[in-house]
PDB file of N, CA and C in Angstrom:
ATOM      1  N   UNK A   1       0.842  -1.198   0.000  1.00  0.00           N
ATOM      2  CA  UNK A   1       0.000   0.000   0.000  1.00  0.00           C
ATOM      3  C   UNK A   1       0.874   1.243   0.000  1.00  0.00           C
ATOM      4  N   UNK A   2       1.771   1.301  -1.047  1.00  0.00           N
ATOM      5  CA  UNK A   2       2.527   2.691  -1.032  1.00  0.00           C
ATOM      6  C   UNK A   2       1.608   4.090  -1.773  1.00  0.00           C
ATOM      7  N   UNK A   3       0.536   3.454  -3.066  1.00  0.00           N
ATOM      8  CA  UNK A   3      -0.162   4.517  -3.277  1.00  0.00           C
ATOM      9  C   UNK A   3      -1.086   4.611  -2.788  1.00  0.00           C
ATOM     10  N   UNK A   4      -1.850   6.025  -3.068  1.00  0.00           N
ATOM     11  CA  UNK A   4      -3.055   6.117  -2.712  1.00  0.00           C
ATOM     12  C   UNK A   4      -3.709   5.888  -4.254  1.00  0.00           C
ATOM     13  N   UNK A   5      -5.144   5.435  -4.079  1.00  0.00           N
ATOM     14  CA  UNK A   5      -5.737   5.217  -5.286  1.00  0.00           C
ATOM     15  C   UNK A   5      -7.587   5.764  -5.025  1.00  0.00           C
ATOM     16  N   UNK A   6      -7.967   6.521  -6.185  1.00  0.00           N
ATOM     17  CA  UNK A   6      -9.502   6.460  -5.807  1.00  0.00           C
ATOM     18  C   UNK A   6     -10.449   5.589  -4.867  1.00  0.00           C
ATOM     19  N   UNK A   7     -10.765   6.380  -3.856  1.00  0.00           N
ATOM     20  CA  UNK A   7     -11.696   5.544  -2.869  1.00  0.00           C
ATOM     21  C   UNK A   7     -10.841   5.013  -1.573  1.00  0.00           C
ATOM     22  N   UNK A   8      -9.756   4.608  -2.133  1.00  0.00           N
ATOM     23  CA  UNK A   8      -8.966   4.221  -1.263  1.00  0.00           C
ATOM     24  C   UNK A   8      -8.806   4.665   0.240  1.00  0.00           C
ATOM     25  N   UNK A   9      -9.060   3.928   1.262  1.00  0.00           N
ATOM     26  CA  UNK A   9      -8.898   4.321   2.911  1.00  0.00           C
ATOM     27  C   UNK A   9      -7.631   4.286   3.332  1.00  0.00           C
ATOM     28  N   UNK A  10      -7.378   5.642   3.753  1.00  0.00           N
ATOM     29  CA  UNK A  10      -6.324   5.668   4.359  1.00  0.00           C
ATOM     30  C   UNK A  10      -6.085   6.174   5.583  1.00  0.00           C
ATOM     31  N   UNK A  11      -5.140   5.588   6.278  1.00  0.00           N
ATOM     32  CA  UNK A  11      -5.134   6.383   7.564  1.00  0.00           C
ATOM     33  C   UNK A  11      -3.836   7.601   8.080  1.00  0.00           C
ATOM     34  N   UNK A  12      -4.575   8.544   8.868  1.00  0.00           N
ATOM     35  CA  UNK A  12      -3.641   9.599   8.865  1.00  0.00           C
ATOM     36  C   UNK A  12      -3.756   9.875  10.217  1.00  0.00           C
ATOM     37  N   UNK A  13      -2.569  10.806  10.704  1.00  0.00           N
ATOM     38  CA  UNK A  13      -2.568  11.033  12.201  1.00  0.00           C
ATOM     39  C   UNK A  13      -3.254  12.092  12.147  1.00  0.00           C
ATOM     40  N   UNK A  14      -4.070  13.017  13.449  1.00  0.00           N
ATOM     41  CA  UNK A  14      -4.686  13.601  13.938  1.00  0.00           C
ATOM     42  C   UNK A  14      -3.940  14.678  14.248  1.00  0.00           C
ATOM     43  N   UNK A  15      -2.339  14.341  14.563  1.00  0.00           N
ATOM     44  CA  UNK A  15      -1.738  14.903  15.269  1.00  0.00           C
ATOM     45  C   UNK A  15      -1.058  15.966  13.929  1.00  0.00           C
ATOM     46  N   UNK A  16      -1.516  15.925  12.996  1.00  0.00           N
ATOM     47  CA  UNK A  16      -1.423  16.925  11.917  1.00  0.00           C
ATOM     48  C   UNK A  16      -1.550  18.458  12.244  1.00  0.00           C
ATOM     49  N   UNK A  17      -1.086  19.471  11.489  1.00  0.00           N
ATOM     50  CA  UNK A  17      -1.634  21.102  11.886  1.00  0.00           C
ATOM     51  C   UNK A  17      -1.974  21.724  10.588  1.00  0.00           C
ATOM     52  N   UNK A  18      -2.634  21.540  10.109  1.00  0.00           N
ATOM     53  CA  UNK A  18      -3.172  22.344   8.994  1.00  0.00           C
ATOM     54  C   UNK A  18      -5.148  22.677   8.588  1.00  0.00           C
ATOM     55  N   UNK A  19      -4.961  23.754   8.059  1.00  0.00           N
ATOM     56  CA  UNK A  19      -6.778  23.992   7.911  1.00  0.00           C
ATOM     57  C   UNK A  19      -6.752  24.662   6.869  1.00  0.00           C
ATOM     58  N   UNK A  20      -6.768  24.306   5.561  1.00  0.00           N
ATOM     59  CA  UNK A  20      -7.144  24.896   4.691  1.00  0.00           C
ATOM     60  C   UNK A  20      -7.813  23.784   3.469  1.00  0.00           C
ATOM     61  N   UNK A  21      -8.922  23.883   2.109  1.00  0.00           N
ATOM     62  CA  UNK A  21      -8.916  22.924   1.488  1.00  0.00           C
ATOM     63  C   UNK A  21      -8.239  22.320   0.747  1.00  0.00           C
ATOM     64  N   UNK A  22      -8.222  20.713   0.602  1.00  0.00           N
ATOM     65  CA  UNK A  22      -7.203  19.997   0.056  1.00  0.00           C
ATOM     66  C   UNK A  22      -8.224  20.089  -1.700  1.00  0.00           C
ATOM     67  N   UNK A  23      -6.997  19.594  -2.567  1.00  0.00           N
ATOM     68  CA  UNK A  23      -7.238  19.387  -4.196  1.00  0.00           C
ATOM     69  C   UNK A  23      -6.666  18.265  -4.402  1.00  0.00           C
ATOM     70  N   UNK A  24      -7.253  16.813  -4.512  1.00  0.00           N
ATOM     71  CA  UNK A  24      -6.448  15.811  -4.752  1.00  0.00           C
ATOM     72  C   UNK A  24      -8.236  14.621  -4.977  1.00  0.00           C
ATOM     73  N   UNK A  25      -7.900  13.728  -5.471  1.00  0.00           N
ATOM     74  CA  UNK A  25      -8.119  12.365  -6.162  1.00  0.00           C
ATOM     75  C   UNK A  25      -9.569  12.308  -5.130  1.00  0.00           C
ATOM     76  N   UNK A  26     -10.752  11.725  -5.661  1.00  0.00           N
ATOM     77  CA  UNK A  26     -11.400  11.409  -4.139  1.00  0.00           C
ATOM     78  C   UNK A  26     -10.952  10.531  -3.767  1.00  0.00           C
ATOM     79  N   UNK A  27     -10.344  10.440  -2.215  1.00  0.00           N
ATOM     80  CA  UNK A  27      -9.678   9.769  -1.654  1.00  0.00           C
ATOM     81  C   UNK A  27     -10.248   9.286  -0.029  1.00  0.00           C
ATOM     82  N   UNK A  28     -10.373   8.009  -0.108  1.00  0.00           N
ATOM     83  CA  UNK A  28     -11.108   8.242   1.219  1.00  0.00           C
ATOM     84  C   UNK A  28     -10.043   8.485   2.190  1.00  0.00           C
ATOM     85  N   UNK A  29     -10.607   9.186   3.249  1.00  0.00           N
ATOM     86  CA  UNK A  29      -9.513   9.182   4.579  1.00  0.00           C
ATOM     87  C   UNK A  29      -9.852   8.849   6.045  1.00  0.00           C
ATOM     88  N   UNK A  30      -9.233   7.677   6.858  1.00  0.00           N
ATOM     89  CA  UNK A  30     -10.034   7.685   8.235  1.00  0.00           C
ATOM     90  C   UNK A  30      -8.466   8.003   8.943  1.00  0.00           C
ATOM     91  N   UNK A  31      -8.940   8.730   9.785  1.00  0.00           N
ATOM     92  CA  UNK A  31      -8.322   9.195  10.700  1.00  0.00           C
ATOM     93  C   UNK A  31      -8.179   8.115  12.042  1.00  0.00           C
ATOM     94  N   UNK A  32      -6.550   7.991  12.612  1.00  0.00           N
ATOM     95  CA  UNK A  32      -6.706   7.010  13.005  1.00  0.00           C
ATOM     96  C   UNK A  32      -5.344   6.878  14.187  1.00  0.00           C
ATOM     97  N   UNK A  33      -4.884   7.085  15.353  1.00  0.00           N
ATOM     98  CA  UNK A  33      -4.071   7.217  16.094  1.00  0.00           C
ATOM     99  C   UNK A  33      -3.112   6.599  16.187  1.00  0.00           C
ATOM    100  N   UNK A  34      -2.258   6.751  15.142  1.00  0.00           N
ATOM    101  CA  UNK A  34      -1.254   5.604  15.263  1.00  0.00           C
ATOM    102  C   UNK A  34       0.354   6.568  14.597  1.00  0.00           C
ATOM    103  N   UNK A  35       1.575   6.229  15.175  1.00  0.00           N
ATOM    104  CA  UNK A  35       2.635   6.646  14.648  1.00  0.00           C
ATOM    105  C   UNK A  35       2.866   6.729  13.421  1.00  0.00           C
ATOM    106  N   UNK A  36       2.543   5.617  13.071  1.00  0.00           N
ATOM    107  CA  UNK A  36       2.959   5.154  11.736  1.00  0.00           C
ATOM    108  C   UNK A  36       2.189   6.351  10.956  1.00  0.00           C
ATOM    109  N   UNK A  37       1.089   6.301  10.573  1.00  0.00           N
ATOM    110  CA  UNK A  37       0.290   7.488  10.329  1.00  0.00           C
ATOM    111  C   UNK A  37       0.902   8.435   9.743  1.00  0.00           C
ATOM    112  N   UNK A  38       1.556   8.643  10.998  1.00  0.00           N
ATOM    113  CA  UNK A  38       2.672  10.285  10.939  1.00  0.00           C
ATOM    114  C   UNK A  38       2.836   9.816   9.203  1.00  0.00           C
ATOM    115  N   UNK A  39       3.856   9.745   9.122  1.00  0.00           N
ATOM    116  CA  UNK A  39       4.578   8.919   8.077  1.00  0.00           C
ATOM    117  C   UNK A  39       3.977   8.843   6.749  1.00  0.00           C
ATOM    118  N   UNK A  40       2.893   8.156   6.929  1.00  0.00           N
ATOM    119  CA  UNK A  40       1.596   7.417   5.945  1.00  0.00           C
ATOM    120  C   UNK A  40       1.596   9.364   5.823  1.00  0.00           C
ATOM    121  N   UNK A  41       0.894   9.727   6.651  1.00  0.00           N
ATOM    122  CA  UNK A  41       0.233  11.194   5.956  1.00  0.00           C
ATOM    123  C   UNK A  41       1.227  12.432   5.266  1.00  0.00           C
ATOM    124  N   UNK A  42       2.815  11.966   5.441  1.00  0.00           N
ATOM    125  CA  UNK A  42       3.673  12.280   4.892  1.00  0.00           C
ATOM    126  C   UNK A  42       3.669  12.489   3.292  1.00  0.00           C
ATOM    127  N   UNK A  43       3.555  10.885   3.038  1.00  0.00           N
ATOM    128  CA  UNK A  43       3.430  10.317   2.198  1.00  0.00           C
ATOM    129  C   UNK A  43       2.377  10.714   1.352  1.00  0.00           C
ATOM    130  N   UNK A  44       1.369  10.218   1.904  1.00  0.00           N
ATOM    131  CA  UNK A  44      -0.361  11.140   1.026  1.00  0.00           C
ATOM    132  C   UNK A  44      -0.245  12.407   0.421  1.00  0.00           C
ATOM    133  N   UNK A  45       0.638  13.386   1.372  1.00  0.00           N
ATOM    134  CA  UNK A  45       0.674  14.359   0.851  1.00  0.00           C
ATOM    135  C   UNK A  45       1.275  14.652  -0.216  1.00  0.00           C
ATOM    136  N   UNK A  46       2.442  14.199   0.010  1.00  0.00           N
ATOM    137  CA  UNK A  46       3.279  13.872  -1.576  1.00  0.00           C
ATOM    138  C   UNK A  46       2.635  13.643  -2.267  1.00  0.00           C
ATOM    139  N   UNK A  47       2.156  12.921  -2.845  1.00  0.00           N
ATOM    140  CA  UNK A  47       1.129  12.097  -3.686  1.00  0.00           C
ATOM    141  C   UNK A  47       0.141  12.836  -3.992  1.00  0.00           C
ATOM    142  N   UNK A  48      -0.623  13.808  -2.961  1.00  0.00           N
ATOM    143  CA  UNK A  48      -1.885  14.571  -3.121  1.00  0.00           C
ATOM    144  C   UNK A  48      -1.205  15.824  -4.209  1.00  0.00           C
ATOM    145  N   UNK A  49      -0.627  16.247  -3.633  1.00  0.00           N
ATOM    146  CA  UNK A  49       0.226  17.689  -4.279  1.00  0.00           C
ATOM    147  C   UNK A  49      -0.073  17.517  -6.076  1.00  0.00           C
ATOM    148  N   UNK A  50      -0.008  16.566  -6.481  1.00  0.00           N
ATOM    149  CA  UNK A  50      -0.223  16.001  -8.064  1.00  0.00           C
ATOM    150  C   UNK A  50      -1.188  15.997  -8.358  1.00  0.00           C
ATOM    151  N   UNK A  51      -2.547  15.659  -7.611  1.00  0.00           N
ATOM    152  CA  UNK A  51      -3.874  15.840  -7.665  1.00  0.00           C
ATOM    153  C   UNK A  51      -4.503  16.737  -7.708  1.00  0.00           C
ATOM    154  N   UNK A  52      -6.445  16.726  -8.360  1.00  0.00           N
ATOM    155  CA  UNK A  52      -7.032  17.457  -8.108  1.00  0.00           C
ATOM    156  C   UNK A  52      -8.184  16.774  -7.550  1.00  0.00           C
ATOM    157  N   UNK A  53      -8.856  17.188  -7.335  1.00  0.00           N
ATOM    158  CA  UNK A  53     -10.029  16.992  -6.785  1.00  0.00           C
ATOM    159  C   UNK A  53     -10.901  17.182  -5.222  1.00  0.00           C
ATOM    160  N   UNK A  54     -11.377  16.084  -4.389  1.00  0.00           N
ATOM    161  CA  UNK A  54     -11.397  16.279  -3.332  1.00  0.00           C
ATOM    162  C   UNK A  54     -11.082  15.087  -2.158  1.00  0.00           C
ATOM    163  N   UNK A  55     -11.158  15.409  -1.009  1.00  0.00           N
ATOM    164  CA  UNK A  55     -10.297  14.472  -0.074  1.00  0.00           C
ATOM    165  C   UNK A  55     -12.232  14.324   0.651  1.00  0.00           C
ATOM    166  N   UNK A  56     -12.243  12.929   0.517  1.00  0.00           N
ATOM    167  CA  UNK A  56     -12.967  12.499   1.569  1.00  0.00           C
ATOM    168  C   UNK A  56     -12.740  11.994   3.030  1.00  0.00           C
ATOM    169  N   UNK A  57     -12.887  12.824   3.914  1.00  0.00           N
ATOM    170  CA  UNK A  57     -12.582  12.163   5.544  1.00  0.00           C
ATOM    171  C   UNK A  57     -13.541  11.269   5.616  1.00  0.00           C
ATOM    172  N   UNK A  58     -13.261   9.671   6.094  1.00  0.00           N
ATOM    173  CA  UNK A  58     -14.108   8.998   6.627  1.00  0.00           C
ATOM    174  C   UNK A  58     -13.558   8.169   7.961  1.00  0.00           C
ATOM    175  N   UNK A  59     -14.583   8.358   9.140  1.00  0.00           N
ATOM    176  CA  UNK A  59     -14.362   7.896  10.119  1.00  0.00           C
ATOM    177  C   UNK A  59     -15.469   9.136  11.384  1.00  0.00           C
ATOM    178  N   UNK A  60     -14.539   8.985  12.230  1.00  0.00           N
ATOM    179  CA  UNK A  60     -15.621  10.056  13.178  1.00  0.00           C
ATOM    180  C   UNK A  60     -15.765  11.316  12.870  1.00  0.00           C
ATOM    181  N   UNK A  61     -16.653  11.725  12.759  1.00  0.00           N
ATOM    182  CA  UNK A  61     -17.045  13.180  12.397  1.00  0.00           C
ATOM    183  C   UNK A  61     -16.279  13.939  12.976  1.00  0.00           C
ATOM    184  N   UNK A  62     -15.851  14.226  13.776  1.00  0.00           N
ATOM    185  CA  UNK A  62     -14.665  15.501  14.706  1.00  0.00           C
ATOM    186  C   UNK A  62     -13.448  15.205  14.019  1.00  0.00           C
ATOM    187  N   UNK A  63     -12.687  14.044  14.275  1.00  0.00           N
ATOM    188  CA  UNK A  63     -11.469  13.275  13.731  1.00  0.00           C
ATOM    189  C   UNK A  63     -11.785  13.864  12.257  1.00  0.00           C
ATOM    190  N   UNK A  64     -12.583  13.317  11.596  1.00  0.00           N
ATOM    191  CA  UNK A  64     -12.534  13.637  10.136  1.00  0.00           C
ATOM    192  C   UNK A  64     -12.473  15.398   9.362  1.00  0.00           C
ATOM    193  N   UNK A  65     -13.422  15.877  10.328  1.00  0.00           N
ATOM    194  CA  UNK A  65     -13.327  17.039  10.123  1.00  0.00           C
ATOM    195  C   UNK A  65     -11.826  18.093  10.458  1.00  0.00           C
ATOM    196  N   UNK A  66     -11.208  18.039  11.261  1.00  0.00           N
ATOM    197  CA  UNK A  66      -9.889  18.245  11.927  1.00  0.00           C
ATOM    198  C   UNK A  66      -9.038  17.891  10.880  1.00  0.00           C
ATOM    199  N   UNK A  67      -9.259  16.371  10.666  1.00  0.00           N
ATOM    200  CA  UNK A  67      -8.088  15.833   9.665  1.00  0.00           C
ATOM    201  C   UNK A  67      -8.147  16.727   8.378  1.00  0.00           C
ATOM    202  N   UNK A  68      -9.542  16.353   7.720  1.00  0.00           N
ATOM    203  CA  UNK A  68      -9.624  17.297   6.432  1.00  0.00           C
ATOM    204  C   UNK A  68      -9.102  18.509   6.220  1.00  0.00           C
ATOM    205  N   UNK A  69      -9.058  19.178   7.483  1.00  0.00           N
ATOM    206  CA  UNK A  69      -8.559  20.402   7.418  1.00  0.00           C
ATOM    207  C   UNK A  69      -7.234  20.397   7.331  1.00  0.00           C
ATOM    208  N   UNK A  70      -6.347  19.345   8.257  1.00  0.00           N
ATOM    209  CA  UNK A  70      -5.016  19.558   8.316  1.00  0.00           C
ATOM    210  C   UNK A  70      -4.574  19.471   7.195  1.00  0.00           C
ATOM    211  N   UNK A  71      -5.165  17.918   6.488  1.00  0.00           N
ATOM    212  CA  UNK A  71      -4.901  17.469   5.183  1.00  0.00           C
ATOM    213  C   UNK A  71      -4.813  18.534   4.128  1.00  0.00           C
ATOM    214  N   UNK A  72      -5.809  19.485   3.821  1.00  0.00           N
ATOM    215  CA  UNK A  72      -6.242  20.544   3.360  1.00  0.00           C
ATOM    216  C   UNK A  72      -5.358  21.420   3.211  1.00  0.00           C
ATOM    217  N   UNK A  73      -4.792  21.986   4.460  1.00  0.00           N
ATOM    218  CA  UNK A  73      -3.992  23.061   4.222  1.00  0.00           C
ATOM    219  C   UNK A  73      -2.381  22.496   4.165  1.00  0.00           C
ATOM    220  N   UNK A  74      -2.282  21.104   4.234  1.00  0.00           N
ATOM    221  CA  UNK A  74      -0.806  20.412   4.178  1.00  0.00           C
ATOM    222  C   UNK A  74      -0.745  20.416   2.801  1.00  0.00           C
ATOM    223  N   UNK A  75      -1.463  20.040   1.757  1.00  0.00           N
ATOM    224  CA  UNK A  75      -1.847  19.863   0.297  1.00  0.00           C
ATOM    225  C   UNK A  75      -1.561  21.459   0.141  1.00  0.00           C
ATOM    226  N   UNK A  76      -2.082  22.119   0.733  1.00  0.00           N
ATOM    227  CA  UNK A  76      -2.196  23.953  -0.008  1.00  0.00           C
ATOM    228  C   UNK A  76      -0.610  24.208   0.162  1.00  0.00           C
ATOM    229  N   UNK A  77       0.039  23.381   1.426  1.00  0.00           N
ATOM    230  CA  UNK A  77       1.413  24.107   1.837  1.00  0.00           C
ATOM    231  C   UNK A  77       2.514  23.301   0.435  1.00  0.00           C
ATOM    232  N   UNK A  78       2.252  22.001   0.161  1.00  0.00           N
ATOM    233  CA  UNK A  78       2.676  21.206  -1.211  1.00  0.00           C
ATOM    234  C   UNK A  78       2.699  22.037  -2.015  1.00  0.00           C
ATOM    235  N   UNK A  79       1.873  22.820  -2.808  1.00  0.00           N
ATOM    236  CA  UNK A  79       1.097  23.202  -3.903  1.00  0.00           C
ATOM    237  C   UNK A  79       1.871  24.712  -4.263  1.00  0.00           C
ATOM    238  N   UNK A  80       2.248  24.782  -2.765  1.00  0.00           N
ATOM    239  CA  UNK A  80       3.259  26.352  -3.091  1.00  0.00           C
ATOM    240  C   UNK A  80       4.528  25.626  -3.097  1.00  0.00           C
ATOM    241  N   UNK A  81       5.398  25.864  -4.224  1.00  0.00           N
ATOM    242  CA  UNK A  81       6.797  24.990  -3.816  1.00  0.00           C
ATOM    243  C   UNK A  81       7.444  25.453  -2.544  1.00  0.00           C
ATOM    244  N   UNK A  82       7.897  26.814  -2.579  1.00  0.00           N
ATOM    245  CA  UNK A  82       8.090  27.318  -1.248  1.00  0.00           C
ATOM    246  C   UNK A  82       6.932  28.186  -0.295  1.00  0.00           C
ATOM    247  N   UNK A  83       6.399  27.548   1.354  1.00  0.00           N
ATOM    248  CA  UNK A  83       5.916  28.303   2.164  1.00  0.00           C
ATOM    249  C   UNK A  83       5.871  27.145   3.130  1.00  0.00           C
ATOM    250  N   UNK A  84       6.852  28.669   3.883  1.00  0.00           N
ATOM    251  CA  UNK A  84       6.715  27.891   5.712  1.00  0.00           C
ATOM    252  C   UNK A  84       6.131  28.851   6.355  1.00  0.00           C
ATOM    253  N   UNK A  85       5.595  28.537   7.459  1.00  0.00           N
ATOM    254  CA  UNK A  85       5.216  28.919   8.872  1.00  0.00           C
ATOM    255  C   UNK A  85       5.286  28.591   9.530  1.00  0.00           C
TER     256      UNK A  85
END
């Protein structure tokens, strides 16, 4: 499971910081507490940055919503080659 693919569930950490909307593949996403994660959502993002479309959060409504956002604005921070904060 190195790509992500349409529909596809993936899991991402929580422990993310971003809020803005993501542009990438519909992709499902459950949010999900685990290290590894970290990593995994590393990864997604890479991958998302190439995409358009939209990111589906699936899992708990709070978790998902939070995530989407981080996801969201981690994809927006991709999308600029350079921007930190």
């Amino acid at each position: 499971m190195k790509w992500i693919r349409k529909g596809m569930e993936v899991t991402l950490h929580r422990d993310t910081r971003f809020s803005t909307p993501v542009m990438c593949h519909p992709v499902r996403v459950s949010l999900q507490r685990r290290r590894r994660d970290t990593i995994w959502a590393r990864h997604l993002f890479f991958l998302l940055r190439n995409w358009t479309g939209n990111v589906t959060m699936v899992g708990d409504k709070e978790r998902c919503s939070v995530g989407a956002l981080l996801l969201n604005e981690m994809i927006a921070g991709l999308g600029s080659s350079s921007t930190t904060q």
